[in-house]
N, C-alpha and C. Protein backbone atom coordinates (compact mmCIF):
# COMPACT_ATOMS: atom_id res chain seq x y z
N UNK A 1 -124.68 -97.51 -77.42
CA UNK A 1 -124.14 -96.79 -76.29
C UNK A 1 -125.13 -95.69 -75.91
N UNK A 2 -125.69 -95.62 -74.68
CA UNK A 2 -126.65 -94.62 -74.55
C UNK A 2 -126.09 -93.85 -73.14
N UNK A 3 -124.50 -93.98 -73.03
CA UNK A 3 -124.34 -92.62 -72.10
C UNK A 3 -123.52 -91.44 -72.85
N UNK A 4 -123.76 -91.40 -74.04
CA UNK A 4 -122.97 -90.49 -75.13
C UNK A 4 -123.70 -89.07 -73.81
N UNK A 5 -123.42 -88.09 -73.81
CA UNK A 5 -123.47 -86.80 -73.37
C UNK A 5 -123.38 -85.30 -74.47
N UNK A 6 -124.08 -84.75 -75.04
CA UNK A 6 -124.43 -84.30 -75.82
C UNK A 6 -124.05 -82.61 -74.65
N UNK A 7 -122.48 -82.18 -75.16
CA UNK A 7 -122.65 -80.89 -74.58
C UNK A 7 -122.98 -79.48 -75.23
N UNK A 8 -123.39 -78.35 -74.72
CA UNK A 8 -123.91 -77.96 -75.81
C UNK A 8 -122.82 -77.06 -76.43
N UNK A 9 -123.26 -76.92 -78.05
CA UNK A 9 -121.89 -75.77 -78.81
C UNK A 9 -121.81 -74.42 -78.07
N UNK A 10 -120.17 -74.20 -78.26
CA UNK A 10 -119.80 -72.97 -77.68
C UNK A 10 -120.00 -71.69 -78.27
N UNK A 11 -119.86 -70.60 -78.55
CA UNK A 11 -120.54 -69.71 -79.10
C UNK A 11 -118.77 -68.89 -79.25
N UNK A 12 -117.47 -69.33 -79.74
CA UNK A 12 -116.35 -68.96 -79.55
C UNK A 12 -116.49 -67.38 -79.68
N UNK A 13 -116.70 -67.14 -80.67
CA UNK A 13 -116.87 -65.47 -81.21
C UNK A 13 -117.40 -64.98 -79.80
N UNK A 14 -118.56 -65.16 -79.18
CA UNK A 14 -118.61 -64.52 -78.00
C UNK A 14 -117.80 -64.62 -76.84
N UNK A 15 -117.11 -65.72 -76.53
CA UNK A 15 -116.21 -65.61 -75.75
C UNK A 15 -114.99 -64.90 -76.03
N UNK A 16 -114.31 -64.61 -77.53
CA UNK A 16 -113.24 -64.11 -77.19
C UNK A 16 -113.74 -62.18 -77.51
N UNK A 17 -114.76 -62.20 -77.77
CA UNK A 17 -115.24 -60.72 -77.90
C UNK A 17 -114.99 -60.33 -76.22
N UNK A 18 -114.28 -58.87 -76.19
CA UNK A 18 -113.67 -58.15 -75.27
C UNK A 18 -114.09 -56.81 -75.20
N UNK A 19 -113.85 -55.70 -73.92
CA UNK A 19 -114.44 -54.66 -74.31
C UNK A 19 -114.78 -54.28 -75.55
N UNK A 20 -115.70 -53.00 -75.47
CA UNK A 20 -116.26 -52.86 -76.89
C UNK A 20 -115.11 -50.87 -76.72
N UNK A 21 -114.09 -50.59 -77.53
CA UNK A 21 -113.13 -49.58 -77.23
C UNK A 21 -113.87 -48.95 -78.75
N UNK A 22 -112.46 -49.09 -79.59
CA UNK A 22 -112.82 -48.61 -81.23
C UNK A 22 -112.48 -49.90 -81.96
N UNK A 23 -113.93 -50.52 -81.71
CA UNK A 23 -113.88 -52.12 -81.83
C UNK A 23 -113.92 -52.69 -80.80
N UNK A 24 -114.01 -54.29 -80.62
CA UNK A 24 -113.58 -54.80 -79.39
C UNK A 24 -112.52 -55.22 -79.10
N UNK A 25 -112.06 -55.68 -77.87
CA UNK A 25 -110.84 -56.00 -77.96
C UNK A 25 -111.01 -57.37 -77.99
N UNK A 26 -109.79 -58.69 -78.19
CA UNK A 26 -110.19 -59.33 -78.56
C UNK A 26 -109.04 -60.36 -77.62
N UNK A 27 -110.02 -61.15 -77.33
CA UNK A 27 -109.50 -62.32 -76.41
C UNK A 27 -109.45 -63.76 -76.59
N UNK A 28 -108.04 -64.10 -76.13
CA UNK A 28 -107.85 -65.67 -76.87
C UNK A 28 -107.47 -66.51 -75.70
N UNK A 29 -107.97 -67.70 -75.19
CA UNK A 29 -107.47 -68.51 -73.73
C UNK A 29 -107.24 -67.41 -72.86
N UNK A 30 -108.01 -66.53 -72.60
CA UNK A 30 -107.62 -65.72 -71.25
C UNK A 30 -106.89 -64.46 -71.37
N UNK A 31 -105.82 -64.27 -72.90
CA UNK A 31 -104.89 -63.44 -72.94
C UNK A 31 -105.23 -62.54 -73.49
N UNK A 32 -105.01 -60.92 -73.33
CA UNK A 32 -105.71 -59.83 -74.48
C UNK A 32 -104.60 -59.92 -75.88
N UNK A 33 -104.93 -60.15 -76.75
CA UNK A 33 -104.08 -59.97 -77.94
C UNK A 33 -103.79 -58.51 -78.23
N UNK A 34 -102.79 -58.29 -78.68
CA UNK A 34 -102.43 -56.64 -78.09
C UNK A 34 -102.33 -56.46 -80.17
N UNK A 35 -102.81 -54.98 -79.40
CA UNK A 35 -103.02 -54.65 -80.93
C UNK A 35 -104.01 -54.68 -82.29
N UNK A 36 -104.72 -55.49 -81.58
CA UNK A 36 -105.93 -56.05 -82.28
C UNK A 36 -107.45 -55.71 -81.74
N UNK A 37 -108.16 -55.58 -82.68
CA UNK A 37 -109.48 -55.12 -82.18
C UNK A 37 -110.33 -55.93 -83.50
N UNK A 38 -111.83 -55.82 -83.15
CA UNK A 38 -112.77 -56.94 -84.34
C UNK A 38 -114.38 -56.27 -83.72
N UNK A 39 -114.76 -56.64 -85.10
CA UNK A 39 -116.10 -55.86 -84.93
C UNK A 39 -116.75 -57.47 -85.66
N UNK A 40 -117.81 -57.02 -84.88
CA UNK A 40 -118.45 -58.44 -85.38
C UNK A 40 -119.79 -58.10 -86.33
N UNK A 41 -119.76 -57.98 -87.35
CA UNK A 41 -120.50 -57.70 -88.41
C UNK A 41 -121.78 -58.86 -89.08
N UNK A 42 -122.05 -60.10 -87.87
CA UNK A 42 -122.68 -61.16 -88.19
C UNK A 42 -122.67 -62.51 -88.89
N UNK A 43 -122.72 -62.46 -90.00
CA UNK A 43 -121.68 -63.29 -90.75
C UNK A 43 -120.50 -63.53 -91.48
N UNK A 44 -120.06 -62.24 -90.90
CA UNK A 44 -118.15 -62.52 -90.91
C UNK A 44 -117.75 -61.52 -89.50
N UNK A 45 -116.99 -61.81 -89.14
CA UNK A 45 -115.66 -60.61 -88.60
C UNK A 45 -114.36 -60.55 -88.78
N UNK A 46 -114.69 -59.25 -88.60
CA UNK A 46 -113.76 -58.42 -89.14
C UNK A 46 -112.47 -58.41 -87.87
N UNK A 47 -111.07 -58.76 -88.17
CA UNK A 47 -109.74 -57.78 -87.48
C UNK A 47 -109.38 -57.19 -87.82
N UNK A 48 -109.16 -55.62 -87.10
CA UNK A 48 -108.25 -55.00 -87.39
C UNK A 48 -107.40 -54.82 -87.09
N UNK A 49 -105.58 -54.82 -87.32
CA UNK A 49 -104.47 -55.27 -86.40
C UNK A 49 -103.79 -54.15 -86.90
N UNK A 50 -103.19 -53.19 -85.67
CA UNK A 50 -102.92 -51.81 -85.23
C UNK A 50 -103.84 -50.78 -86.20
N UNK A 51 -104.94 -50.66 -85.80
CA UNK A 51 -105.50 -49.89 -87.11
C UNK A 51 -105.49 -49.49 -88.55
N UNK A 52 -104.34 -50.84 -88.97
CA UNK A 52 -104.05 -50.38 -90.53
C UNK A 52 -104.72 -51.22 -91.73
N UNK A 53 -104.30 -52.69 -90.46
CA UNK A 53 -105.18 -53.11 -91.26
C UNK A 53 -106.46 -54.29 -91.10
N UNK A 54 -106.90 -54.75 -92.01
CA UNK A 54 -108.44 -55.20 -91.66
C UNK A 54 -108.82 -56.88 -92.92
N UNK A 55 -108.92 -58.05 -92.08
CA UNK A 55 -108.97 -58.67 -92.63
C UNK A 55 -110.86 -59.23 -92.47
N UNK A 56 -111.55 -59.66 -93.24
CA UNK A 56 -112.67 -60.01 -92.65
C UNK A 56 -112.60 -61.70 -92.52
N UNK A 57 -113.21 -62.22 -91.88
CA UNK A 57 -113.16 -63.77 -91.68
C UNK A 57 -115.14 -64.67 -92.07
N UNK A 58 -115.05 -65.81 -92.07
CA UNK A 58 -116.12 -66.23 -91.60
C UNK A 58 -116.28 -66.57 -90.65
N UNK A 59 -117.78 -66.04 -89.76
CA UNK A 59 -118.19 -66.37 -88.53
C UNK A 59 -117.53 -67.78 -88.00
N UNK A 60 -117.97 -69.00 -88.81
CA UNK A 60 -117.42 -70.19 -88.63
C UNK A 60 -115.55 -70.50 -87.89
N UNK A 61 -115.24 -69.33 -88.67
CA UNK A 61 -113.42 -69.40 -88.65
C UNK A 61 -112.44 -68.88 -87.86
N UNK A 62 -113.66 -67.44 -87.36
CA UNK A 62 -113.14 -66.60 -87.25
C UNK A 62 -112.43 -66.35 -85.70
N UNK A 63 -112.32 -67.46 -84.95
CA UNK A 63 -111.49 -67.83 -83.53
C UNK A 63 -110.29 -68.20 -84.04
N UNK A 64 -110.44 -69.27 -84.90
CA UNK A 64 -108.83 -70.13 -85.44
C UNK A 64 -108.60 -69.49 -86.48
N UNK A 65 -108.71 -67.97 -86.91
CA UNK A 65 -108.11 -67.34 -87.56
C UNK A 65 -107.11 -65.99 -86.17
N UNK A 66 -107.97 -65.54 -85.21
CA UNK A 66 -107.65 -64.55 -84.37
C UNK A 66 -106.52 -65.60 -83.00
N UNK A 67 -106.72 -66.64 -83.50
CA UNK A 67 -106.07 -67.46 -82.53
C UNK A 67 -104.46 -67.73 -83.02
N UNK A 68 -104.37 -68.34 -84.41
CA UNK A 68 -103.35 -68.41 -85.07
C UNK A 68 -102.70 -66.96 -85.38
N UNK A 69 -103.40 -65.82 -85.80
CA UNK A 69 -102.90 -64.34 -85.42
C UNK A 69 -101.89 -64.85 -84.16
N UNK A 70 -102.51 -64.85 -83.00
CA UNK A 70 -101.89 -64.49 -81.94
C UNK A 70 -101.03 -65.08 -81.57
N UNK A 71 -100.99 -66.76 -81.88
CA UNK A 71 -99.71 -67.36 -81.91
C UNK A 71 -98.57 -67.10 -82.66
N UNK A 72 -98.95 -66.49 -83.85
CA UNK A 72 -97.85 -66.27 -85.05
C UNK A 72 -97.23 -64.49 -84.47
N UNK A 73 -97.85 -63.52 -83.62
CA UNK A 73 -97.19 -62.59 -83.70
C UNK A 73 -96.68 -62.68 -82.18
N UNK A 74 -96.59 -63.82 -81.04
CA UNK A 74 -95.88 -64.29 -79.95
C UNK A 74 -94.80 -65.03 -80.69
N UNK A 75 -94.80 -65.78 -81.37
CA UNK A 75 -93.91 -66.38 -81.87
C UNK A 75 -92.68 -65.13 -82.28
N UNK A 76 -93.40 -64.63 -83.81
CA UNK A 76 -92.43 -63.28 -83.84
C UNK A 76 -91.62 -62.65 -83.49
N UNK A 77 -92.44 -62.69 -82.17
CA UNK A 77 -91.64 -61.70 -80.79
C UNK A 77 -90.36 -62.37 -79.89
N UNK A 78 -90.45 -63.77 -80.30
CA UNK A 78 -89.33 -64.27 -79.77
C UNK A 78 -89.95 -65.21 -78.66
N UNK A 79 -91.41 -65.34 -78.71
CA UNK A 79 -91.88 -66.04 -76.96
C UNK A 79 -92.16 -67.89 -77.49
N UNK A 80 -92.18 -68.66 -76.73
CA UNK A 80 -92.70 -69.87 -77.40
C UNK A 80 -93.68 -70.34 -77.64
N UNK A 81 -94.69 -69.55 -77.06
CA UNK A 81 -95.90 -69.23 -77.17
C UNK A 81 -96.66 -68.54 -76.26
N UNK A 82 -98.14 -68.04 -76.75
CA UNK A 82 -98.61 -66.92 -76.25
C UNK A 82 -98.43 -66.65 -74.77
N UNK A 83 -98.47 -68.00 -74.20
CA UNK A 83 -98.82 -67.66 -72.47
C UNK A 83 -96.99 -67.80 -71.86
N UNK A 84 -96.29 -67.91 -72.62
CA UNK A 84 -94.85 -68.28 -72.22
C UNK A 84 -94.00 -66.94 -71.80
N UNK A 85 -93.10 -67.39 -70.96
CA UNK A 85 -92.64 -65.65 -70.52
C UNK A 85 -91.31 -65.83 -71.46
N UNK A 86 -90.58 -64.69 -71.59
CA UNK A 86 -90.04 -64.13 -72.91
C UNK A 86 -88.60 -64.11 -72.00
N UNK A 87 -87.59 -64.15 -72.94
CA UNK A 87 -86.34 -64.05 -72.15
C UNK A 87 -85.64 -63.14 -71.71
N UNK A 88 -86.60 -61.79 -72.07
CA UNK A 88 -86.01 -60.65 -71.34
C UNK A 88 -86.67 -60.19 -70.16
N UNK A 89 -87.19 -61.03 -69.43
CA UNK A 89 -88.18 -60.41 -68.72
C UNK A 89 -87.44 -61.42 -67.53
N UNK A 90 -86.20 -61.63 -67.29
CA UNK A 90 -85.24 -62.72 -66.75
C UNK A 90 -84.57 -61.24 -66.15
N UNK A 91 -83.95 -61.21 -65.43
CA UNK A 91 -82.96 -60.24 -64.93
C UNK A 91 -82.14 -59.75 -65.79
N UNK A 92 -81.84 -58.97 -66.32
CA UNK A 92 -80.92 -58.13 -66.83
C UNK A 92 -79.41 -58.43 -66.62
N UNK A 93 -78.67 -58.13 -65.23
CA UNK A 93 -77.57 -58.37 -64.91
C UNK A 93 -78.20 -59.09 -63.64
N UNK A 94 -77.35 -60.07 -63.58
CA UNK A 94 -77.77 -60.94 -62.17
C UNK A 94 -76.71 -60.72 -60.86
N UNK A 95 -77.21 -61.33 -59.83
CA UNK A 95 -76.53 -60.65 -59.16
C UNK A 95 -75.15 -61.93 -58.95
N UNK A 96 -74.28 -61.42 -58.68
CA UNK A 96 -72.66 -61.70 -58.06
C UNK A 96 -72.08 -60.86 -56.95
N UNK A 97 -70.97 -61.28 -56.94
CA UNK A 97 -69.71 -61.13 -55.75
C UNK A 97 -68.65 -61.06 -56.66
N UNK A 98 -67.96 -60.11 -56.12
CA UNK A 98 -66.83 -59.89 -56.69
C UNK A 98 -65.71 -60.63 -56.04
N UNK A 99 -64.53 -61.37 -56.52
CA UNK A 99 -63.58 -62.24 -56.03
C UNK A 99 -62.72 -61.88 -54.73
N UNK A 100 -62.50 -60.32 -54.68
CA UNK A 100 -61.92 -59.98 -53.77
C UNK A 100 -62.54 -59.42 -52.39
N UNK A 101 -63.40 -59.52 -52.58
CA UNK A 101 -64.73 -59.43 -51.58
C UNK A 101 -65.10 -60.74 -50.63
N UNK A 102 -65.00 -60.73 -49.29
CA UNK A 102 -65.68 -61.39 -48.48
C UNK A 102 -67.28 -61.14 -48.32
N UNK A 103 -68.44 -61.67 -48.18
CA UNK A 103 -69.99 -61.24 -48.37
C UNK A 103 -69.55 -60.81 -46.37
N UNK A 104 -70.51 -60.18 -45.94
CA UNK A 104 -70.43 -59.90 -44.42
C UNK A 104 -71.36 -60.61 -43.93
């Protein structure tokens, strides 16, 4: 087979690297992961999640480690996943008519 297409590797760590604040912030499919920041130290990085605490990763890992983070603390939160809207973010009280009321 000689139309194989050879694309080239992605460089993930640089794509989800985000401003540089106290750390960077850190980005997964588009979304800012809240709470989290990562310093990229070369052959590992580092998260730190709300400044307490700090896990280091390998370079190799270290997307489908900040990725699964972010699914597991959407989940948490009650969402079905990261990009999914949450059920409070639905109206509160919806609107009605009261029975003895004609609308005008």
């Amino acid at each position: 087979m000689d139309n194989i297409t050879d694309f080239p590797t992605r460089d993930l760590v640089k794509e989800m690297t985000g401003p540089k604040q106290s750390g960077c912030s850190v980005i997964i499919d588009g979304r800012l992961v809240p709470n989290m920041v990562m310093y990229d130290r070369g052959e590992t990085i580092d998260f730190v999640l709300d400044g307490r605490m700090c896990w280091p990763f390998p370079r190799e890992i270290a997307w489908q480690a900040a990725s699964f983070a972010f699914a597991s603390m959407a989940i948490g939160a009650g969402f079905a996943h990261p990009s999914a809207n949450h059920f409070t973010q639905r109206s509160f009280a919806p609107e009605c008519i009261g029975l003895g009321e004609i609308p005008k």
